[in-house]
Protein backbone atom coordinates (compact mmCIF):
# COMPACT_ATOMS: atom_id res chain seq x y z
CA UNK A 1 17.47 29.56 12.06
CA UNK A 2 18.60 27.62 14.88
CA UNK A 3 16.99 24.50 16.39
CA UNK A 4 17.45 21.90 18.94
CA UNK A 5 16.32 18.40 18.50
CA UNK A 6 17.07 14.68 19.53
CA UNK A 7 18.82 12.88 17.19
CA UNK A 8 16.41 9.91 17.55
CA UNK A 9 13.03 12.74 16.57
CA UNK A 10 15.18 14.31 13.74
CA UNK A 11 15.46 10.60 11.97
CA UNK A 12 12.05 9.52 12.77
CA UNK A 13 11.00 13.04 11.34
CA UNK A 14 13.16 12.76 8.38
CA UNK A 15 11.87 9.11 7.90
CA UNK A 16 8.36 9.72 7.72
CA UNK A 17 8.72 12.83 4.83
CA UNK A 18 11.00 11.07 2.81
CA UNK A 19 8.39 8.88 1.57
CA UNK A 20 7.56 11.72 -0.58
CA UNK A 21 10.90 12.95 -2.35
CA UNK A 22 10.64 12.14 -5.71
CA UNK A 23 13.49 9.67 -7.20
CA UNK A 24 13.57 11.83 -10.29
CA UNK A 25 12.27 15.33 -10.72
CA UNK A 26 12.83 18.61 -13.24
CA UNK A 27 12.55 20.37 -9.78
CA UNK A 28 14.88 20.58 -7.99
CA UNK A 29 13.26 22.08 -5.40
CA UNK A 30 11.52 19.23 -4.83
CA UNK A 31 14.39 17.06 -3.98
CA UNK A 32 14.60 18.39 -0.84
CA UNK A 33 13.35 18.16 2.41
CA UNK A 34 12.26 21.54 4.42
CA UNK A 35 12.35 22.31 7.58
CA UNK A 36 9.55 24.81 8.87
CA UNK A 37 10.95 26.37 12.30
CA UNK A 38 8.87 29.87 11.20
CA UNK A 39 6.15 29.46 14.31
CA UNK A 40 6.11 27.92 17.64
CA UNK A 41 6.33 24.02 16.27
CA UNK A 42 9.09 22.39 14.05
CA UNK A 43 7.92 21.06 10.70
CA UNK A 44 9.59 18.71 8.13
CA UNK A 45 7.92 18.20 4.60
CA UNK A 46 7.92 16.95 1.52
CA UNK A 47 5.90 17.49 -1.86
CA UNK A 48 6.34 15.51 -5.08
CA UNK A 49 3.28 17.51 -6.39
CA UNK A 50 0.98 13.85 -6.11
CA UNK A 51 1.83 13.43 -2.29
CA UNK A 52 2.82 15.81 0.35
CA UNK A 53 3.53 14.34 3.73
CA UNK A 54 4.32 16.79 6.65
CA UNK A 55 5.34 15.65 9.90
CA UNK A 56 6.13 17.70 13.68
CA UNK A 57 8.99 16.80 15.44
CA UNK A 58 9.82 17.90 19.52
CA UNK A 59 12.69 20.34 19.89
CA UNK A 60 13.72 23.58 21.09
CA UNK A 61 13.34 27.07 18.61
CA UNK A 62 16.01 29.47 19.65
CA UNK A 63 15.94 31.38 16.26
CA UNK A 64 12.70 31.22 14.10
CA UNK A 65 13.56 30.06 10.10
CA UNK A 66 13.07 28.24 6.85
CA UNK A 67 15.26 25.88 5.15
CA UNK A 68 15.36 23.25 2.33
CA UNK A 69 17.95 20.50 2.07
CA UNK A 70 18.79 17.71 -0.44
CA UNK A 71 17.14 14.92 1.14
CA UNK A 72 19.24 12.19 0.20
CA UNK A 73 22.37 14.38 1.51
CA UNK A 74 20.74 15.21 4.73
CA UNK A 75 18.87 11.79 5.53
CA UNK A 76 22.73 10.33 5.19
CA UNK A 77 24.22 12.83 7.53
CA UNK A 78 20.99 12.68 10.46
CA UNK A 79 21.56 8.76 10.36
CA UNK A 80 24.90 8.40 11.11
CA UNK A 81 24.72 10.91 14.20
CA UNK A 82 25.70 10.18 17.63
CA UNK A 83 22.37 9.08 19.13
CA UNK A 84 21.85 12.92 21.32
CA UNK A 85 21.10 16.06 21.00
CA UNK A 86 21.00 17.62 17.55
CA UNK A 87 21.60 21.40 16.72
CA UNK A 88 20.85 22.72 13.64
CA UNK A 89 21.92 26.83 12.69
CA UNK A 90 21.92 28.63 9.10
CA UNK A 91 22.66 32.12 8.35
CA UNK A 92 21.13 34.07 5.77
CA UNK A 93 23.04 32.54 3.27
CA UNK A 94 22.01 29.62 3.48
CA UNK A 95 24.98 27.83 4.97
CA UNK A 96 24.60 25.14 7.75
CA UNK A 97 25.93 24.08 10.71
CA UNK A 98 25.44 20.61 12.82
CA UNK A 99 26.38 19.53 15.21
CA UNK A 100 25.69 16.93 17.52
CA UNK A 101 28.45 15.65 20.38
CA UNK A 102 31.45 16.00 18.55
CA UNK A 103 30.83 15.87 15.30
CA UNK A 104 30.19 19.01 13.23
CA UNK A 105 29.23 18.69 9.52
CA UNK A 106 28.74 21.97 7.56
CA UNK A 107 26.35 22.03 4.25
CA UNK A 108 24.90 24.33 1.99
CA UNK A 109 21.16 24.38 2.22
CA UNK A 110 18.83 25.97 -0.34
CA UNK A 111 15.67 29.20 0.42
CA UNK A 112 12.64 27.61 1.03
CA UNK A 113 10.67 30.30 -0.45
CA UNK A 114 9.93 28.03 -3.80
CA UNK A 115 9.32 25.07 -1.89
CA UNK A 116 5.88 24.11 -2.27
CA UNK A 117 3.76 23.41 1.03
CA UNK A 118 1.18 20.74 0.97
CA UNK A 119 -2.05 22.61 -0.40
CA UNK A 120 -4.53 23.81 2.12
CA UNK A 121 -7.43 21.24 1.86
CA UNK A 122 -10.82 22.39 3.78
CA UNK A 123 -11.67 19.13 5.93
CA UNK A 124 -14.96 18.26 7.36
CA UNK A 125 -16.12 14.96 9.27
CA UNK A 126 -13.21 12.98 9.32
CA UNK A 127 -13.86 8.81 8.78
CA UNK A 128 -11.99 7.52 11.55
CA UNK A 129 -10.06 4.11 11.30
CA UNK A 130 -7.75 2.31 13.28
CA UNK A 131 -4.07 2.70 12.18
CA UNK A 132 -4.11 -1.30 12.12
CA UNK A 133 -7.44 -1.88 10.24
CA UNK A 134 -5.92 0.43 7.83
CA UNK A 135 -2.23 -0.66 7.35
CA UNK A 136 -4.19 -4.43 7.28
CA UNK A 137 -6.47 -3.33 4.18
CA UNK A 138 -4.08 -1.94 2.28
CA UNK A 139 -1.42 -4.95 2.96
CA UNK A 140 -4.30 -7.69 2.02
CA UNK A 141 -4.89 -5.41 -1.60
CA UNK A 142 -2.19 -3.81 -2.89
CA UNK A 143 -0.52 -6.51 -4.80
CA UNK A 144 -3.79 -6.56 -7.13
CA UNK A 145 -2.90 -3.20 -8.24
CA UNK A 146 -1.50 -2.44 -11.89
CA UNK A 147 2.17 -1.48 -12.12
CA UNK A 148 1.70 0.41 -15.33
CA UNK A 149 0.07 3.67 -16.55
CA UNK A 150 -1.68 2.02 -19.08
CA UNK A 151 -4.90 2.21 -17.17
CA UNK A 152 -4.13 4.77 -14.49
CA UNK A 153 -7.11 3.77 -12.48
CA UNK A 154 -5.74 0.17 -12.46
CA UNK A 155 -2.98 1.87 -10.62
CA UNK A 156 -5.37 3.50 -7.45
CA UNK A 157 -7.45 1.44 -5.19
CA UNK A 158 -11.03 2.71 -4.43
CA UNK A 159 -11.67 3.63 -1.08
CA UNK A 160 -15.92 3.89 -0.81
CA UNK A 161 -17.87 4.50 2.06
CA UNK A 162 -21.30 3.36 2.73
CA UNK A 163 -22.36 4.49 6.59
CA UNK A 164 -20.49 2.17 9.02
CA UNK A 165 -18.37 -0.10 6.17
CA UNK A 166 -14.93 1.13 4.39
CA UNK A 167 -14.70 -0.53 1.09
CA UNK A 168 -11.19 -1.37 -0.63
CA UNK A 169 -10.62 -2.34 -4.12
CA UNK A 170 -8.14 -3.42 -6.46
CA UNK A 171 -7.23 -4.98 -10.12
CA UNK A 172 -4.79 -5.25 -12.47
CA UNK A 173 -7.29 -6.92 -15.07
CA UNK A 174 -6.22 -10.65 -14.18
CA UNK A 175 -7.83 -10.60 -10.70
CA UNK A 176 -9.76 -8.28 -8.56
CA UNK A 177 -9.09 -7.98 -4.78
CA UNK A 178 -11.70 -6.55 -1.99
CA UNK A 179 -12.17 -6.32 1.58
CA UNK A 180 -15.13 -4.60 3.75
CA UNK A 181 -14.20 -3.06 6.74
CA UNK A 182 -16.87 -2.32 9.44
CA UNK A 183 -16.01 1.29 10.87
CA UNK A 184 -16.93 2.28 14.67
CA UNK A 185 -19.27 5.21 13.32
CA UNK A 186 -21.84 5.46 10.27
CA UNK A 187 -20.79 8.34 7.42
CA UNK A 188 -21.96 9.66 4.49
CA UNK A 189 -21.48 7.81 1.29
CA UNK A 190 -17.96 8.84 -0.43
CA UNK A 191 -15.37 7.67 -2.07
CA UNK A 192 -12.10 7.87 -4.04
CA UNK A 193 -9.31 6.58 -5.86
CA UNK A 194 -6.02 6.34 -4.30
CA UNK A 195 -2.90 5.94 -6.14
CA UNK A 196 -1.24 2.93 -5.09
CA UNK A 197 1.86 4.94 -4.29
CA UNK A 198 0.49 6.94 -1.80
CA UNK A 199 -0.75 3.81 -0.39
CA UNK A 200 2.22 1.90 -0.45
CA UNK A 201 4.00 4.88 1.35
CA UNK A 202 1.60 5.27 3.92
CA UNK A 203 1.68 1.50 4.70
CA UNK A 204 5.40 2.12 5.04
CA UNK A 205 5.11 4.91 8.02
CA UNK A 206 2.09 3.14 9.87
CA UNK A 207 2.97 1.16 13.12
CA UNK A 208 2.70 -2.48 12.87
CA UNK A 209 0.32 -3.30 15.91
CA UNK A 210 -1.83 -0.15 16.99
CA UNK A 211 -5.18 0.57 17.20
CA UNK A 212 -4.84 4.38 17.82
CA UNK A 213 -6.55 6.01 14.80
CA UNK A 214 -6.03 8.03 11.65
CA UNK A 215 -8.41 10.55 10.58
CA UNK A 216 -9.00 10.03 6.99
CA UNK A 217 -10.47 13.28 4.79
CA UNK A 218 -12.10 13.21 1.25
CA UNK A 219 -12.10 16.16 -1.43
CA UNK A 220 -13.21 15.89 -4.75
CA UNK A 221 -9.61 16.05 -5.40
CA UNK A 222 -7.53 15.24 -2.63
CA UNK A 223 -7.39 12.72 0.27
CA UNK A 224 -6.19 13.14 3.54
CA UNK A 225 -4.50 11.46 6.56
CA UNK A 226 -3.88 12.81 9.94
CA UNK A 227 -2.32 10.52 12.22
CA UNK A 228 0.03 11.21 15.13
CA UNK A 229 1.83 14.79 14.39
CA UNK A 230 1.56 13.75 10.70
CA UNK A 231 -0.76 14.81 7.94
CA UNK A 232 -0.33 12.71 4.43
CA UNK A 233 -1.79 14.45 1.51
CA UNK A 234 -2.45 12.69 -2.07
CA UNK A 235 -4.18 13.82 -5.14
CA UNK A 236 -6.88 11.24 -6.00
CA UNK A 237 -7.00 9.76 -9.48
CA UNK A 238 -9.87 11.69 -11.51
CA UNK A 239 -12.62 9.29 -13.30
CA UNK A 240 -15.24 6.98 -12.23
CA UNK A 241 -14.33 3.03 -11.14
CA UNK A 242 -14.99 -0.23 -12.47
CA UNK A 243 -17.91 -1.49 -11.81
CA UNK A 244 -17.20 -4.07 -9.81
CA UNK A 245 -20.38 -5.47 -8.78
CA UNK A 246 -21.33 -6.28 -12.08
CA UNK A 247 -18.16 -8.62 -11.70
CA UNK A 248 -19.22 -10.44 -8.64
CA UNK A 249 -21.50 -13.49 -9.58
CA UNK A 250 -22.88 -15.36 -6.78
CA UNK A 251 -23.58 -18.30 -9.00
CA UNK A 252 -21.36 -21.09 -8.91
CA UNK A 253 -21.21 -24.98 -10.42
CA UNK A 254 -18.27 -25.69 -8.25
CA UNK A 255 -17.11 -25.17 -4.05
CA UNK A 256 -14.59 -26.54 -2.90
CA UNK A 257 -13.22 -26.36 0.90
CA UNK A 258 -9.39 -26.64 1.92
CA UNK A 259 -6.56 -26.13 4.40
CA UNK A 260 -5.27 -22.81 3.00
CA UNK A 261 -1.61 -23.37 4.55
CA UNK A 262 -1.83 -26.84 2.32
CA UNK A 263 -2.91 -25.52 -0.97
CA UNK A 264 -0.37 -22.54 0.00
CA UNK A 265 2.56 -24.70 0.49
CA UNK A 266 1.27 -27.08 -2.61
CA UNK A 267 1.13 -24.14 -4.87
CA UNK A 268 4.29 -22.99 -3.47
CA UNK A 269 6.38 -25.93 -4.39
CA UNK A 270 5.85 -25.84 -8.23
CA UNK A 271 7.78 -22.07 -8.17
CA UNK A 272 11.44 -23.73 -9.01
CA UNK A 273 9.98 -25.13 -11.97
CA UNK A 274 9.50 -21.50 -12.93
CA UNK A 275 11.77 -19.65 -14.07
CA UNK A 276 12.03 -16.48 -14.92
CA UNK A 277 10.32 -15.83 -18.19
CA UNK A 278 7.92 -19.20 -18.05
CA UNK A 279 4.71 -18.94 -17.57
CA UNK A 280 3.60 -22.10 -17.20
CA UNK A 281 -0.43 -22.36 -15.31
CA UNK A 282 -1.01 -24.70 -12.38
CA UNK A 283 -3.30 -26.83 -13.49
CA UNK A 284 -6.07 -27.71 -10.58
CA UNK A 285 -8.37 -31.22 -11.40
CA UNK A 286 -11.10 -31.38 -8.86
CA UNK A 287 -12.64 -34.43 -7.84
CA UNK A 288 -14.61 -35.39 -5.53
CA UNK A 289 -12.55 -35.22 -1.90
CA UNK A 290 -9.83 -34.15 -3.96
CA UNK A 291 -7.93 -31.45 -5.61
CA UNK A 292 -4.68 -32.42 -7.83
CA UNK A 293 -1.97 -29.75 -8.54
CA UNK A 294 -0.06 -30.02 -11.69
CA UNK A 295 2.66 -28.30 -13.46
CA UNK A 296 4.25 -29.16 -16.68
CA UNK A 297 7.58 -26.97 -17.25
CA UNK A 298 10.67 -26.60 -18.87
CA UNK A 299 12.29 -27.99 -16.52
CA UNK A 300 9.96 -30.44 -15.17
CA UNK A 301 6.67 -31.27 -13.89
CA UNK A 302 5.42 -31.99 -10.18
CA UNK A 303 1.80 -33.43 -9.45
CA UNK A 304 0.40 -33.28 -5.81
CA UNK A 305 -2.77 -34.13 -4.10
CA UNK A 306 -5.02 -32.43 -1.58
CA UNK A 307 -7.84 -32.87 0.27
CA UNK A 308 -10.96 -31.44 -0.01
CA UNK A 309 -14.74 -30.87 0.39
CA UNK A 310 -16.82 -30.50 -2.84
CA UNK A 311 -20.01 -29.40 -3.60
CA UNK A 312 -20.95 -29.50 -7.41
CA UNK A 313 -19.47 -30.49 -10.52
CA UNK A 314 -16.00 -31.55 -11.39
CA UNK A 315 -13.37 -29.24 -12.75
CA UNK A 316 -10.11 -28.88 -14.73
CA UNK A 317 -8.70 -25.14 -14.82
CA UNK A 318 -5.46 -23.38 -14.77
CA UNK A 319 -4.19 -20.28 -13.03
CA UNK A 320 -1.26 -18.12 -12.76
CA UNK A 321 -0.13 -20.00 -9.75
CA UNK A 322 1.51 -16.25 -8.37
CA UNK A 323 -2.02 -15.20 -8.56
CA UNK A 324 -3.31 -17.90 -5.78
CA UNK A 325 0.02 -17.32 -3.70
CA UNK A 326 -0.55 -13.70 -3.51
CA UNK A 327 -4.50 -14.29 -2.15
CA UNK A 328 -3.90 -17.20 -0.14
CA UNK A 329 -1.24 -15.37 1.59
CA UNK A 330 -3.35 -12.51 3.17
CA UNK A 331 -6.02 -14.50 4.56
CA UNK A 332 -5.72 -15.51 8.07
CA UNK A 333 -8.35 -18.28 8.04
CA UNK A 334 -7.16 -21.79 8.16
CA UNK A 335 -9.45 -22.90 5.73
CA UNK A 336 -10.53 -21.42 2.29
CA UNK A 337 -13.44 -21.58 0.29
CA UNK A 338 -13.55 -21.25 -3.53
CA UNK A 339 -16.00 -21.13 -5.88
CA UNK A 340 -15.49 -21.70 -10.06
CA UNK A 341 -17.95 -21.37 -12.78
CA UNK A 342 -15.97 -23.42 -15.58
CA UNK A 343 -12.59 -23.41 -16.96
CA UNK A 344 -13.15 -20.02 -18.81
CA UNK A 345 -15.09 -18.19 -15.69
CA UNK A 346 -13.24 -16.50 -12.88
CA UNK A 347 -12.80 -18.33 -9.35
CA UNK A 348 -13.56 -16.31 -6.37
CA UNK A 349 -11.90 -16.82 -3.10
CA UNK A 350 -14.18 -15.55 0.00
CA UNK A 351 -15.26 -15.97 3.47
CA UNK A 352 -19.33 -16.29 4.23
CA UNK A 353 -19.37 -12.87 5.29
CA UNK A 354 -17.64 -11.42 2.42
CA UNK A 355 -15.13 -9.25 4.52
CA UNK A 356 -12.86 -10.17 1.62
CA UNK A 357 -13.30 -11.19 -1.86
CA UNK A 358 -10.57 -12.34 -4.15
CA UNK A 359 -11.50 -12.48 -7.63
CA UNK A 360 -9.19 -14.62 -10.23
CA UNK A 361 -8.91 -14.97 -14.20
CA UNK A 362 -8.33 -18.27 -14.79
CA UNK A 363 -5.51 -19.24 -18.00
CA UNK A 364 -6.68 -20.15 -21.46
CA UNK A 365 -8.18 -23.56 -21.08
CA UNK A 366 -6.50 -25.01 -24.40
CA UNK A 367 -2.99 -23.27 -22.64
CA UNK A 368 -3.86 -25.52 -19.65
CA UNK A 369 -4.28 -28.78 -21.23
CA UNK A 370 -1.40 -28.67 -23.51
């Protein structure tokens, strides 16, 4: 094989797969990245056997091949190129030569004939999304996620379509976190669950502040995202979801209104009291025009004041006050709404239209007044 390349393509190619190496394998195989140069096009990949990512870089084919490296070994020599041309040749045995200005680094690379390509996934109507809608949904849920395999569906987030709106859940069994998405075009109801991995990595490779689109794919297995020259392929997690409408009460005793970047930075300010290991609820009293933070630590206690609009009754409840940052933190509005039951019922944080949804277990009461 021998290819031609920019340095800058190469890294960005590299980049982009590497999101699927595995950081510990019994294959070792599949520590590598390959490099497809077999047809007219230039192909990097990566398989952990969960998610495949492939990706097409520009360059130049002189001599057609297939090749597998260690991709922590050649990630570490591609970024410290010269920023220029790149040229990459093996010979039959495997041994590689690149070079790029005047640096030439020789490595042994491994056949590519065990490597395994991502699986060949029959696609129909793709849901189309904006990469920004998308890399936005997953940013505002993914911290609700589970990061254990004691519930592997706690560790997905459902992705459900109902004609023109893109549904995306998570939990981790202390809070729930949603947001609808209106789509440009109507589709046929579907849906999946998508390890949080994948989406983690795909938030990763996904420009900031685009609204070209990704073409999203369901199987009864598999999901799959085409954007750019790069296709993302994840196995779903098998089983059906929570069901989270049963979850979603619309009754409430208690509403309160408030600046979100004051009950943010209120919240905020009681974290030095905790240290690692305490966990100590806020405690929120909520009077009328007013809602008073307190935490009792340790290492001290700090009371603060804020105010609000109330409709309803008063209330005294606790919260895991990392719970409230983590919501409060991926809205944009400037002011929330909340709405509580009692001290033993979840608190839901939502706008009128619903477009999100943030769903919070509130502490043992008799934990929060002692």
């Amino acid at each position: 094989m021998k290819i031609v390349c920019s340095k800058q393509n190469l890294l960005q190619g590299v980049n982009i797969v590497s999101k699927a190496v595995p950081s510990r394998t019994t294959m070792a195989i599949l520590e590598c990245i390959l490099i497809d140069a077999s047809t007219n096009e230039i192909k990097l990949i990566a398989n952990d056997m969960e998610l495949g990512i492939e990706t097409k870089i520009e360059g130049m084919i002189e001599e057609r091949g297939v090749i597998a490296f260690d991709a922590k070994i050649f990630s570490g020599i591609v970024r410290e190129l010269p920023d220029n041309d790149v040229m990459i040749v093996t010979d039959d045995s495997f041994k590689t030569v690149i070079t790029c200005e005047k640096v030439t680094t020789n490595i042994i690379g491994k056949s590519g004939e065990d490597f395994p390509y991502l699986p060949y996934i029959e696609k129909y109507q793709p849901i189309v999304i904006s990469k920004f809608a998308l890399k936005e949904a997953i940013r505002r849920t993914i911290f609700s996620i589970a990061d254990s395999d004691n519930n592997k569906m706690m560790t997905g987030e459902l992705f459900e379509i109902e004609e023109n709106r893109l549904k995306v859940v998570s939990l981790d069994g202390h809070r729930i976190s949603i947001r609808n998405i209106e789509l440009k075009d109507s589709y046929e109801a579907q849906k999946g669950i998508i390890p949080g991995k994948t989406l983690i990595e795909m938030s990763k490779i996904l420009p900031d502040e685009t609204n070209e689109e990704v073409r999203m794919f369901f199987t009864e297995k598999h999901i799959v995202f085409e954007f750019d020259s790069t296709t993302v392929v994840s196995r779903l997690i098998e089983g059906e979801y929570f069901k989270i409408d049963q979850m979603l009460s619309p009754d409430y005793e208690t509403k309160i209104k408030v600046g979100k970047r004051q009950l943010l930075e209120g919240i905020n300010r009681v974290n030095p009291f905790l240290k690692m290991g305490e966990k100590k609820p806020i405690i929120m009293n909520v009077t009328d025009g007013n809602i008073e933070l307190r935490i009792n630590s340790f290492s001290g206690s700090q009371t603060e004041n804020i105010d609000i609009e109330k409709e309803g009754k008063d209330i005294l409840i606790g919260f895991n006050p990392k719970f409230f940052l983590d919501a409060l933190r991926v809205i944009d509005e400037e002011e929330v709404s909340i709405y509580m039951v009692n001290p033993k019922a979840p608190c839901f944080i939502k706008d009128a239209e619903e477009t999100f949804i943030y769903l919070i277990l509130p502490v043992n009461f008799n934990a929060v007044v002692n």
